[in-house]
N, C-alpha and C. Protein backbone atom coordinates (compact mmCIF):
# COMPACT_ATOMS: atom_id res chain seq x y z
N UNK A 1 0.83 -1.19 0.00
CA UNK A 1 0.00 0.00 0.00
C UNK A 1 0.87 1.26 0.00
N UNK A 2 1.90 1.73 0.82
CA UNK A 2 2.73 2.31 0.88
C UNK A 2 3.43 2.63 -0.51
N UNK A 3 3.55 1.60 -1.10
CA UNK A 3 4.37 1.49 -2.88
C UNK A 3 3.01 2.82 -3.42
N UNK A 4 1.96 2.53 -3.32
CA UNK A 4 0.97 2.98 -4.12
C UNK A 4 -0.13 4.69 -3.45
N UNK A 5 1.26 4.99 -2.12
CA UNK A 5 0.66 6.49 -1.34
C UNK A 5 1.26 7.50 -2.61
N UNK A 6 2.32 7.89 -2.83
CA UNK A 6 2.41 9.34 -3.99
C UNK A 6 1.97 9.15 -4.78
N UNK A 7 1.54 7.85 -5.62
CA UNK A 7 1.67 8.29 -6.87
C UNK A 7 -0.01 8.88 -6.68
N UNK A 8 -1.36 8.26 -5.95
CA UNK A 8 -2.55 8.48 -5.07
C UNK A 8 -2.12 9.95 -4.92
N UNK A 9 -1.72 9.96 -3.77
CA UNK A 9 -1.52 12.19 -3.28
C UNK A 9 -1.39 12.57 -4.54
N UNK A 10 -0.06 12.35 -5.41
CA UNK A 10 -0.14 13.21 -6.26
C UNK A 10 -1.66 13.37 -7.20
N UNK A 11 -1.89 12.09 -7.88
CA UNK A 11 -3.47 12.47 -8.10
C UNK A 11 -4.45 13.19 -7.94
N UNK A 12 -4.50 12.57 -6.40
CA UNK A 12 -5.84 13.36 -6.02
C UNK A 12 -5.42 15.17 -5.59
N UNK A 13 -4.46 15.06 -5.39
CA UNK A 13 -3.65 17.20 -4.77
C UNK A 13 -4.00 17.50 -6.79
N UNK A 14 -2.90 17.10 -7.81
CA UNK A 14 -2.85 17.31 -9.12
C UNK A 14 -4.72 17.45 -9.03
N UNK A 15 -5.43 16.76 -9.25
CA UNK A 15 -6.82 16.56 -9.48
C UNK A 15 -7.37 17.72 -9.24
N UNK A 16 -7.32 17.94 -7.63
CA UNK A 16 -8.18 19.28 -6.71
C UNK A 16 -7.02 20.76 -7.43
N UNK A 17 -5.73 20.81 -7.57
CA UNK A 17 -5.52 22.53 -8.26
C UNK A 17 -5.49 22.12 -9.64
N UNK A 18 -5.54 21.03 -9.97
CA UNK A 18 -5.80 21.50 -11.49
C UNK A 18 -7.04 21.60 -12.30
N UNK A 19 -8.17 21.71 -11.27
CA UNK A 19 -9.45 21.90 -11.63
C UNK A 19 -9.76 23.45 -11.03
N UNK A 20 -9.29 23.61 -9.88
CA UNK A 20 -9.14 25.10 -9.55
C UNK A 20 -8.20 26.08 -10.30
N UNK A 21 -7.07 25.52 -11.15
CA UNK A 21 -6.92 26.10 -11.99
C UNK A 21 -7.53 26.48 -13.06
N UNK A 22 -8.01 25.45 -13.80
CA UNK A 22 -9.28 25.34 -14.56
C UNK A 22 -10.07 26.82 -14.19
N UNK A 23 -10.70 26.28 -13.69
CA UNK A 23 -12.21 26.98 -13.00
C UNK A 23 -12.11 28.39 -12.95
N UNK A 24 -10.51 28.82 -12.18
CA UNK A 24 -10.15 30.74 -11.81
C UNK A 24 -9.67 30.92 -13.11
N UNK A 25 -9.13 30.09 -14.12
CA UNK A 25 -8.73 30.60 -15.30
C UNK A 25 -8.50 30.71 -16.49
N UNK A 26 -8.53 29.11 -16.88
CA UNK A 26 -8.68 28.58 -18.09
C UNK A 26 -9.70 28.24 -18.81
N UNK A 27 -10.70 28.38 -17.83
CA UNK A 27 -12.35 28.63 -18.27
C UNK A 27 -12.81 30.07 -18.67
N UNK A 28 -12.36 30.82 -18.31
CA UNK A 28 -12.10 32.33 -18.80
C UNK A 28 -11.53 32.24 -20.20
N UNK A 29 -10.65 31.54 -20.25
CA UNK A 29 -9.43 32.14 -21.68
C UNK A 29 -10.19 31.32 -22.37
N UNK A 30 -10.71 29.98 -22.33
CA UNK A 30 -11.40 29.19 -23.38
C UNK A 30 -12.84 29.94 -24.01
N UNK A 31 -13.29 30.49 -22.98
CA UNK A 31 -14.92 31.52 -23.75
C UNK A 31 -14.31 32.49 -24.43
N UNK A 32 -12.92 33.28 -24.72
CA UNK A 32 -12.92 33.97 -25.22
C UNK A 32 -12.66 33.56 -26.89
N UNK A 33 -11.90 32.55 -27.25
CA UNK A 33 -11.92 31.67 -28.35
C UNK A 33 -13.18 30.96 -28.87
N UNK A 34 -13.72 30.66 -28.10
CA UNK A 34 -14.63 29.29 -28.32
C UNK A 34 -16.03 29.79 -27.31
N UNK A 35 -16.93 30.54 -27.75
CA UNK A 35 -18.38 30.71 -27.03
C UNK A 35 -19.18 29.79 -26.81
N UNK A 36 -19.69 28.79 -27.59
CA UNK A 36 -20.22 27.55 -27.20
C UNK A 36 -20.26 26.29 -28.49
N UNK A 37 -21.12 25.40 -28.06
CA UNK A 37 -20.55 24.20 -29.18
C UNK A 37 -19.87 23.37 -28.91
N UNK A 38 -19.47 22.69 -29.51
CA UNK A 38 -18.85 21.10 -29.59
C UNK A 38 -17.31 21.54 -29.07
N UNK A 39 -16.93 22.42 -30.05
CA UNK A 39 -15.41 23.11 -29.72
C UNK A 39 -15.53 23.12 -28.44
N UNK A 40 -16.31 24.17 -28.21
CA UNK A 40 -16.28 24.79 -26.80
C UNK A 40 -15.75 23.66 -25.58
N UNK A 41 -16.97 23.21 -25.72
CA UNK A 41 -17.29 21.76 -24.83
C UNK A 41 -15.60 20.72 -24.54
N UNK A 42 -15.17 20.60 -26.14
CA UNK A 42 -13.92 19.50 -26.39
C UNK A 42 -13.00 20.63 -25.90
N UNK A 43 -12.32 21.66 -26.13
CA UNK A 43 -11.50 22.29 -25.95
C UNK A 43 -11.41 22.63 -24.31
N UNK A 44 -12.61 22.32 -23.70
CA UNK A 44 -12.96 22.77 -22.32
C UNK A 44 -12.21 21.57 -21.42
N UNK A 45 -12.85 20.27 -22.14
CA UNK A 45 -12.23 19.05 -21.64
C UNK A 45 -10.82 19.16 -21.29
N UNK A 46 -10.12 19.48 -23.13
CA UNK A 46 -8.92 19.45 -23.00
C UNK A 46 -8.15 19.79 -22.01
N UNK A 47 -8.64 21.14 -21.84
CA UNK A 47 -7.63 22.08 -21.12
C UNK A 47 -7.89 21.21 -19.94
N UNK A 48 -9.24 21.13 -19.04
CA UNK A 48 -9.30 20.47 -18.00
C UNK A 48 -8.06 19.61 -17.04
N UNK A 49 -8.47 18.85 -18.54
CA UNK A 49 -7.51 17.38 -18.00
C UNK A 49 -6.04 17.64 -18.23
N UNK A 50 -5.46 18.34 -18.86
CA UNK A 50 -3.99 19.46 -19.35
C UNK A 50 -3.82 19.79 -17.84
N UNK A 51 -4.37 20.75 -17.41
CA UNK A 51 -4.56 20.91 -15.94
C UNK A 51 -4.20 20.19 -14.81
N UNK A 52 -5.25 18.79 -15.04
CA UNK A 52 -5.03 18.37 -13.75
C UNK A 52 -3.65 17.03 -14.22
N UNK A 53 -3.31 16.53 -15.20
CA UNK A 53 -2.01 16.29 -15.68
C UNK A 53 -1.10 16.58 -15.27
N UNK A 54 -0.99 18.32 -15.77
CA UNK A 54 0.46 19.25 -15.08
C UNK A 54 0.56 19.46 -13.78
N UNK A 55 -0.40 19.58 -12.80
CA UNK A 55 -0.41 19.14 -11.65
C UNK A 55 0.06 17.72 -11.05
N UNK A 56 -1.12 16.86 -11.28
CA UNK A 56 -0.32 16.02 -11.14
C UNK A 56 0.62 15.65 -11.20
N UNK A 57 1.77 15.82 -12.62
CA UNK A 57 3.14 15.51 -12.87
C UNK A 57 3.91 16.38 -12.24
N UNK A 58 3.58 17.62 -11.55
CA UNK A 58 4.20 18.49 -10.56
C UNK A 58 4.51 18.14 -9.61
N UNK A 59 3.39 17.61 -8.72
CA UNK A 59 3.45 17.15 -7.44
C UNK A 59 4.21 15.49 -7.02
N UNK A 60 4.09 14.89 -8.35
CA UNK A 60 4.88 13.46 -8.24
C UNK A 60 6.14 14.16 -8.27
N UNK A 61 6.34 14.82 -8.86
CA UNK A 61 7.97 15.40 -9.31
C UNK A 61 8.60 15.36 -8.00
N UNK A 62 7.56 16.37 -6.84
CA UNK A 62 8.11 16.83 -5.66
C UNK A 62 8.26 15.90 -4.91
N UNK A 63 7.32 14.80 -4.79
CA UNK A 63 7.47 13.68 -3.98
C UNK A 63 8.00 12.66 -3.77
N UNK A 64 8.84 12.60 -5.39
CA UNK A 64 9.88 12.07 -5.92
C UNK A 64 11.26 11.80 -5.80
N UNK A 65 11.39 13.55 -6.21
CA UNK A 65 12.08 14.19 -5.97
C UNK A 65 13.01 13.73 -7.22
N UNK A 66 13.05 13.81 -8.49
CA UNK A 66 13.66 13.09 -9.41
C UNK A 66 12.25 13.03 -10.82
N UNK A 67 13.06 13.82 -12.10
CA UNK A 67 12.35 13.90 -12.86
C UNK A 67 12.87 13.41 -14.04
N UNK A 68 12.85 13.07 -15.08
CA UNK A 68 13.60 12.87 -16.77
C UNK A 68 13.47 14.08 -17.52
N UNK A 69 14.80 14.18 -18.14
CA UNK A 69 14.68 15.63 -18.79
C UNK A 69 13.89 15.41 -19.47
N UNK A 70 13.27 15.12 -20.67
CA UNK A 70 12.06 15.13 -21.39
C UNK A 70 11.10 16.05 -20.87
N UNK A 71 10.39 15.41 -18.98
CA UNK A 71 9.63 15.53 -18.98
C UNK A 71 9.69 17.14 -18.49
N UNK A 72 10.83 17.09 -17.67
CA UNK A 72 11.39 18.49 -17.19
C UNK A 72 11.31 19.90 -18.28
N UNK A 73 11.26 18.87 -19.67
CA UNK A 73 11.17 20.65 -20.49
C UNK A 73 9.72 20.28 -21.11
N UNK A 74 8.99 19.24 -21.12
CA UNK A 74 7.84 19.20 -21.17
C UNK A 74 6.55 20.10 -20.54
N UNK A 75 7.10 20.36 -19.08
CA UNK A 75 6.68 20.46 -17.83
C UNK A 75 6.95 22.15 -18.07
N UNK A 76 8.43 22.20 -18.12
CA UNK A 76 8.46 23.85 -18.49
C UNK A 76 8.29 24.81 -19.32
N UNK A 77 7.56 24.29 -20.69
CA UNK A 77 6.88 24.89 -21.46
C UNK A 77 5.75 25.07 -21.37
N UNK A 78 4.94 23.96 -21.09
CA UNK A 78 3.51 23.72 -20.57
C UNK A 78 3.59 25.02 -19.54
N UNK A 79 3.98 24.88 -18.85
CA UNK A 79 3.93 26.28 -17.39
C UNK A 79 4.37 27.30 -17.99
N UNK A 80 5.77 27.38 -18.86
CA UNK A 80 5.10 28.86 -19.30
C UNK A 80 4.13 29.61 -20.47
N UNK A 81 3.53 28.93 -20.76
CA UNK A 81 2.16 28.64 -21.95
C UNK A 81 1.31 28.78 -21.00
N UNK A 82 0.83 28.16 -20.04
CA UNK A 82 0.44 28.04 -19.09
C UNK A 82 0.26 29.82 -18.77
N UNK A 83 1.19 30.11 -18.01
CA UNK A 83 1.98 31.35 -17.31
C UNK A 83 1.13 32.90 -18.50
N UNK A 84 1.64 32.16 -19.52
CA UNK A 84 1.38 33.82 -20.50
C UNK A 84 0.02 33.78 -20.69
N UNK A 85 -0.84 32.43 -20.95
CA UNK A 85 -2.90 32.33 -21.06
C UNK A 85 -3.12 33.07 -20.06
N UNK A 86 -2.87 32.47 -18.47
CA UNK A 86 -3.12 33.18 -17.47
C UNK A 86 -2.94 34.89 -16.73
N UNK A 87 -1.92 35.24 -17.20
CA UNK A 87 -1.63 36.64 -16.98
C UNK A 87 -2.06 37.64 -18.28
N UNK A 88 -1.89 36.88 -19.46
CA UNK A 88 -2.30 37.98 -20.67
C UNK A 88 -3.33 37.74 -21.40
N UNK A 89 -3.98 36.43 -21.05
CA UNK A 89 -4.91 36.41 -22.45
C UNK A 89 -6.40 36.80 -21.60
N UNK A 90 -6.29 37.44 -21.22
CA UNK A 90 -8.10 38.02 -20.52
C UNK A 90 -8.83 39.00 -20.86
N UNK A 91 -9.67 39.24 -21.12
CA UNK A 91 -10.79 40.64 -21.59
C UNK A 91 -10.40 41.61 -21.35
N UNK A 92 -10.16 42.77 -22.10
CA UNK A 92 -9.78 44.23 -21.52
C UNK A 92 -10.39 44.60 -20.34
N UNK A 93 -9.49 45.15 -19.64
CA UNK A 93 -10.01 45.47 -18.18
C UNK A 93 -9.99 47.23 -17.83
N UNK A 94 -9.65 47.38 -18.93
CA UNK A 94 -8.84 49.36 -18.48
C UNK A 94 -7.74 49.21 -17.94
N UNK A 95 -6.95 50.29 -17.40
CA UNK A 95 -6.35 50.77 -16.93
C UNK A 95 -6.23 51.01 -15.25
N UNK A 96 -6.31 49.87 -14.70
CA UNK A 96 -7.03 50.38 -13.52
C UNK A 96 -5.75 49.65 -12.52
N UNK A 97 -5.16 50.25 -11.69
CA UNK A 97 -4.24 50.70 -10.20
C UNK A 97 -4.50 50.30 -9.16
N UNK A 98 -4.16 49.37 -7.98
CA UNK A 98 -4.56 49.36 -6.88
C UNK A 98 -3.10 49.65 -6.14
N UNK A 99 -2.84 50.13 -5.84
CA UNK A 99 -1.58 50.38 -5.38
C UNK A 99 -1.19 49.96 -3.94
N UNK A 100 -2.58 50.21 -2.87
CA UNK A 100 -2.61 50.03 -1.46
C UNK A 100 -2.93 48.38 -1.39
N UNK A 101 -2.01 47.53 -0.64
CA UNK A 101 -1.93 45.45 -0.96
C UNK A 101 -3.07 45.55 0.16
N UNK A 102 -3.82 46.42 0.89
CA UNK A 102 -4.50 46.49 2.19
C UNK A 102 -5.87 46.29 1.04
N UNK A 103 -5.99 46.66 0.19
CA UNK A 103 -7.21 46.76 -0.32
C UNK A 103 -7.36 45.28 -0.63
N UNK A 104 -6.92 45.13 -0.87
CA UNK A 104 -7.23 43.32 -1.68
C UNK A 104 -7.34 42.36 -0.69
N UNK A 105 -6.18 42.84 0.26
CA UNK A 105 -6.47 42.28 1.66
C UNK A 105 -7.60 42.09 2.42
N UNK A 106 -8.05 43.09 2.08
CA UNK A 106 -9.49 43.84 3.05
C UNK A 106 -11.01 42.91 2.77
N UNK A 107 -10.59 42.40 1.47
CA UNK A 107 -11.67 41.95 0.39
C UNK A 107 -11.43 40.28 0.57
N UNK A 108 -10.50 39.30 1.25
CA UNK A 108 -10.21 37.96 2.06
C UNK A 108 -11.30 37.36 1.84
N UNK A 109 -12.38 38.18 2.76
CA UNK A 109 -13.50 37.58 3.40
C UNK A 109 -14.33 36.56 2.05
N UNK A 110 -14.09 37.46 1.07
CA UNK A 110 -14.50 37.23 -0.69
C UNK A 110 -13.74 35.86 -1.03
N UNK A 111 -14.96 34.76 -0.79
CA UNK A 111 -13.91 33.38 -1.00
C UNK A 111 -13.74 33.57 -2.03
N UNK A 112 -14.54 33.97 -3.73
CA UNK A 112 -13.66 34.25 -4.73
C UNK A 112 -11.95 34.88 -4.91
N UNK A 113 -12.15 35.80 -4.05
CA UNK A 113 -10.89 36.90 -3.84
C UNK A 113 -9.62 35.95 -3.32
N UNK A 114 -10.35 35.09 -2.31
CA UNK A 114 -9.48 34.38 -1.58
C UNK A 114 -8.24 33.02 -2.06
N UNK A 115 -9.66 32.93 -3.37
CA UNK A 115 -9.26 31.83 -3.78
C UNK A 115 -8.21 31.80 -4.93
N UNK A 116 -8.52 33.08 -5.34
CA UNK A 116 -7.60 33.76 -6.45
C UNK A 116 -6.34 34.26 -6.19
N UNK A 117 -6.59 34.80 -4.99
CA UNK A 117 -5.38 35.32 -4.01
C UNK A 117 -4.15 33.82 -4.28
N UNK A 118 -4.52 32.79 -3.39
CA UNK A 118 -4.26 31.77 -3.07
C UNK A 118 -3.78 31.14 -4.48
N UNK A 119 -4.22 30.83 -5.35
CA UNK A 119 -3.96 30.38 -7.01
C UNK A 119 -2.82 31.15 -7.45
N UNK A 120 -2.74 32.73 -7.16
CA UNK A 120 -1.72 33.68 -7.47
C UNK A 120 -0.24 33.04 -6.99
N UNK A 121 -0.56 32.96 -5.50
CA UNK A 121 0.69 32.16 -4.88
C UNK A 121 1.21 30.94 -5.34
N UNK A 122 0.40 30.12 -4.90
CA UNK A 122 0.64 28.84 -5.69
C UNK A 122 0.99 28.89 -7.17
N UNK A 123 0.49 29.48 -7.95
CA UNK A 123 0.97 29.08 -9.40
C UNK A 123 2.55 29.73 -9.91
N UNK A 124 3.34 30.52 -8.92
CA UNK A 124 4.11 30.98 -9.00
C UNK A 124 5.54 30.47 -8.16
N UNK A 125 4.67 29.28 -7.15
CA UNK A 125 5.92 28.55 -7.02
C UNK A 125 6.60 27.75 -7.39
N UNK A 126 6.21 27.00 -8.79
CA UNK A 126 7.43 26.34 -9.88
C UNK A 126 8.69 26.89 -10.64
N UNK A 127 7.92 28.17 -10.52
CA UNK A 127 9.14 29.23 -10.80
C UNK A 127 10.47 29.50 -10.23
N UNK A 128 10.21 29.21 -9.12
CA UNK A 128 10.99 29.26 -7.95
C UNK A 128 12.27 27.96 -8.58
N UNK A 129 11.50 27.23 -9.36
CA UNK A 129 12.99 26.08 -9.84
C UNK A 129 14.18 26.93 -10.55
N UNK A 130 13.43 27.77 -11.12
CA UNK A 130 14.60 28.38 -12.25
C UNK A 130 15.64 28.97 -11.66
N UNK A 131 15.11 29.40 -10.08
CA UNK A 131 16.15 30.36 -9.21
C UNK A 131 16.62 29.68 -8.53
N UNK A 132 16.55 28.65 -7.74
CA UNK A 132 17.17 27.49 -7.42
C UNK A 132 19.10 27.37 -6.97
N UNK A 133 19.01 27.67 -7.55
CA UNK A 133 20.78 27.48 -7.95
C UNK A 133 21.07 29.16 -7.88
N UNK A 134 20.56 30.36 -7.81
CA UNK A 134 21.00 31.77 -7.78
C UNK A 134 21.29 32.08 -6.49
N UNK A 135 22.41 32.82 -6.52
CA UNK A 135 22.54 32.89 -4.58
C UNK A 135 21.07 34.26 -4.60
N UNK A 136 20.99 34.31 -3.29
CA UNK A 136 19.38 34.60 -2.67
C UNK A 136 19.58 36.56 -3.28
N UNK A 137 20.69 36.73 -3.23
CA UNK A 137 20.47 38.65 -3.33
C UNK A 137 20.19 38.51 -5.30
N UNK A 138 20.96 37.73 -6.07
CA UNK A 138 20.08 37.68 -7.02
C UNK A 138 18.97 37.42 -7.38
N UNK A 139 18.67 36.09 -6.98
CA UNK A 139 17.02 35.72 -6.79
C UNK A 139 16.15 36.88 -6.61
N UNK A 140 16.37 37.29 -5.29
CA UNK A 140 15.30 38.24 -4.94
C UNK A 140 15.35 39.46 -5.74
N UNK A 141 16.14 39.89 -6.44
CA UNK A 141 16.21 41.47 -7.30
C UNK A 141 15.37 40.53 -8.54
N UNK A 142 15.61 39.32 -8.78
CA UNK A 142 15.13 38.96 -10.26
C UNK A 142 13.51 38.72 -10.06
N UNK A 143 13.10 38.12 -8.83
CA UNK A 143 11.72 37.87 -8.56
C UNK A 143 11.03 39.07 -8.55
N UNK A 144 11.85 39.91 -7.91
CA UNK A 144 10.96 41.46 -7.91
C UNK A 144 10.68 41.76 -8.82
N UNK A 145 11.60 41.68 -9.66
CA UNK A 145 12.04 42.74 -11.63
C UNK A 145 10.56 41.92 -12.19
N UNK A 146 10.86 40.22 -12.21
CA UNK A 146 9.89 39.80 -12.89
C UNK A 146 8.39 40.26 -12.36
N UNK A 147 7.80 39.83 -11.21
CA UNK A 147 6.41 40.72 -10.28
C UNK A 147 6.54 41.85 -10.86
N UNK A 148 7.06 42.89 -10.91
CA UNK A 148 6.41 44.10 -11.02
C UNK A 148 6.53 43.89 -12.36
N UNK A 149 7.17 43.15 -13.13
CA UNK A 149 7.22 43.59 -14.71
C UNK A 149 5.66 43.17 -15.11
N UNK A 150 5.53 41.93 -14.81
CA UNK A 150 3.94 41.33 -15.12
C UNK A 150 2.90 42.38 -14.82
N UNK A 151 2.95 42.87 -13.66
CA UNK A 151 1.68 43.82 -13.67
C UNK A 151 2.18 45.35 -14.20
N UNK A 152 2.86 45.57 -14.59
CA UNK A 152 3.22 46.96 -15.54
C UNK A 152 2.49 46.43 -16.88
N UNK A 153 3.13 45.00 -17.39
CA UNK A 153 2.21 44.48 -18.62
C UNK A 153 0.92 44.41 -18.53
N UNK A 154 0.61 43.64 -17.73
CA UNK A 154 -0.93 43.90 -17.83
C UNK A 154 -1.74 44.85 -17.89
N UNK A 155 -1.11 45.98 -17.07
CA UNK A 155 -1.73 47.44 -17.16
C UNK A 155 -1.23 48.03 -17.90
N UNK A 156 -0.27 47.78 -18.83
CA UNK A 156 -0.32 48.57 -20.39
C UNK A 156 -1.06 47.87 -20.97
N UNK A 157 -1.18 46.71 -21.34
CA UNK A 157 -1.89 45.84 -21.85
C UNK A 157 -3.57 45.83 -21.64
N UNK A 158 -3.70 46.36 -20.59
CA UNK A 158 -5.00 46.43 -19.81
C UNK A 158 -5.65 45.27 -19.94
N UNK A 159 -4.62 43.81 -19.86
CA UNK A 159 -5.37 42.64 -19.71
C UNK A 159 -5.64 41.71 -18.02
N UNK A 160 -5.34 42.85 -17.35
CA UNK A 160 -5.17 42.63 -15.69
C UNK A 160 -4.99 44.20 -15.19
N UNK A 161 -5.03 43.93 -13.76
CA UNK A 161 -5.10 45.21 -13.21
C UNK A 161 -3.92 45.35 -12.56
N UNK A 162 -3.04 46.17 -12.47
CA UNK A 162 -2.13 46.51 -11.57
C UNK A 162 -2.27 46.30 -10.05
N UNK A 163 -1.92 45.69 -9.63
CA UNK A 163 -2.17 45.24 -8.35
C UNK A 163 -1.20 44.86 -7.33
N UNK A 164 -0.54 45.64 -6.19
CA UNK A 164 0.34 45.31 -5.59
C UNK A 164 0.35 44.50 -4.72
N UNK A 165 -1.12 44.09 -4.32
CA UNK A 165 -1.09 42.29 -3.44
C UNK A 165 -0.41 41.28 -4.80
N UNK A 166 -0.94 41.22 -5.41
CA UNK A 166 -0.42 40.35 -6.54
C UNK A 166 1.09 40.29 -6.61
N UNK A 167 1.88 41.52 -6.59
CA UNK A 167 3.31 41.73 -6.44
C UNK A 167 4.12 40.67 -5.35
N UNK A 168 3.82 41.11 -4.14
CA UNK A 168 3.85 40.54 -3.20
C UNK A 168 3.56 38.73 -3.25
N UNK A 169 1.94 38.57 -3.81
CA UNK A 169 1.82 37.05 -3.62
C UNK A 169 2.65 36.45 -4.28
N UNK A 170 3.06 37.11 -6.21
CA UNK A 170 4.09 36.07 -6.99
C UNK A 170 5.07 36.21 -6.33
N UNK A 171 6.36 37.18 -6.01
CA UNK A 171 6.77 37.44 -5.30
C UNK A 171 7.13 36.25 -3.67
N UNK A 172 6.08 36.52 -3.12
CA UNK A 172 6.62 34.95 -1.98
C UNK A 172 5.88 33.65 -2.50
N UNK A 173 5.04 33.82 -3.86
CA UNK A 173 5.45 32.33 -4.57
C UNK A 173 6.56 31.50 -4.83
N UNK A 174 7.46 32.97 -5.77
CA UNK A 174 8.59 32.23 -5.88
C UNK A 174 9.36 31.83 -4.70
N UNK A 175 9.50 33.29 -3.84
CA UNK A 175 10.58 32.72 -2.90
C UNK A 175 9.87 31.58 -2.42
N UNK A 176 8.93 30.68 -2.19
CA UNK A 176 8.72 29.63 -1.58
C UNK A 176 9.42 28.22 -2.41
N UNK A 177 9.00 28.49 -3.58
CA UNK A 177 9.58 28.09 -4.46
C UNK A 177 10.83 27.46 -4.50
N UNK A 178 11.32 28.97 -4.68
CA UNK A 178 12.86 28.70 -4.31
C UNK A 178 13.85 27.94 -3.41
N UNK A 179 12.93 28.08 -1.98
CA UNK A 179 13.44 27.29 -1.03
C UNK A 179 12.80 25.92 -1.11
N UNK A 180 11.86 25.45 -1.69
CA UNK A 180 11.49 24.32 -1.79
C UNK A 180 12.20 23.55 -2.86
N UNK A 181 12.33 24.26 -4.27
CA UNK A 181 13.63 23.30 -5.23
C UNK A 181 14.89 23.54 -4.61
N UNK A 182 15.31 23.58 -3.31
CA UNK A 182 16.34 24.13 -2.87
C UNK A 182 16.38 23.01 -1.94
N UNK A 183 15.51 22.60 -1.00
CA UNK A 183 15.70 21.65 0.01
C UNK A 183 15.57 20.30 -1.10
N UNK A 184 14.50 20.39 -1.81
CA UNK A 184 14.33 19.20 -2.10
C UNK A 184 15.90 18.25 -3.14
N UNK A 185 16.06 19.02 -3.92
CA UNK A 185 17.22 18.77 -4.56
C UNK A 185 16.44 17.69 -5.84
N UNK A 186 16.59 17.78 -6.47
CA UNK A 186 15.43 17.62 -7.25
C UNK A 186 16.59 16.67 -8.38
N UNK A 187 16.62 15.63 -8.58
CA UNK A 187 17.57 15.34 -9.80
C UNK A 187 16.95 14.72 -11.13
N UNK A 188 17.57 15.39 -11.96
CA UNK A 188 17.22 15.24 -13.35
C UNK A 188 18.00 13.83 -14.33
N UNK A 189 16.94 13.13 -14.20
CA UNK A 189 17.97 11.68 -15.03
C UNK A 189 17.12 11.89 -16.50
């Protein structure tokens, strides 16, 4: 039974965020292509199960601790494909600033808010592999550069809102990240 506990966790953890991924975001980017219909419907699947896949193969990774390069650049394209649907491909939003992280804060109570909040973090700690190996005063100038660069894009772009909780959440995504492909030691056969 024991032989057959990660590969189970990873499943069922992969299963539960990669349907909450789904749900906060890739169900968004799919209506904007595809309004309804057969497409709609198949393309909806797709992504779905894409989802709970890359999850899954995430979380075995970690529990592993040992991946195959294949799957390793498999894994890191998918996420950043992944990465650019999610931050750029969304409905014009304007131009719009939150500058004070208290405001977004304030708004918790909003299990939507909460949950998005939470997805923000999490989806930003695989990232944390790439820094891995950077001693920490680089890391952290590069995690910043990247956070604030994303929401400068989006708010030129006006495909997201400028938002400095968001800064902050990718931000100690990665660093979690970081220290997690850091303890774990992760080897690539």
């Amino acid at each position: 039974m024991k032989k057959h506990a990660k590969p189970l966790i990873s499943l069922l953890l992969g299963a539960v965020l990669g349907y909450l991924l789904y749900y906060y975001f890739f169900m968004d980017v799919v209506v904007l292509f595809f309004s309804s219909g057969f497409f709609y419907l198949a393309i909806s699947i797709i992504v779905l199960l894409m989802s709970i896949v890359g999850c899954s193969a995430l979380i075995s990774m970690i529990l592993q601790r040992r991946i195959s390069r294949w799957m390793l650049d498999l894994l890191m394209a998918a996420y950043i494909v992944a990465m650019l649907i999610i931050l750029f491909a969304r409905q014009s939003v304007g131009r719009i600033a939150v500058w004070n992280p208290l405001t977004g804060l304030s708004e918790m109570n909003d299990l939507e808010m909460l949950a998005e909040s939470a997805l923000n973090l999490i989806l930003f700690i695989p990232a944390g592999f790439f820094l891995r190996n950077m001693k920490t005063n680089r890391a952290a100038i590069l995690t910043l550069a990247v956070a604030i660069g994303i929401e400068v894009i989006q708010y030129v772009t006006m495909r997201g809102i400028f938002d400095t909780l968001d800064i902050i959440l990718y931000v100690l995504g990665m660093a979690m990240g970081t220290i997690i492909f850091r303890k774990i030691n992760l080897r690539v056969e």
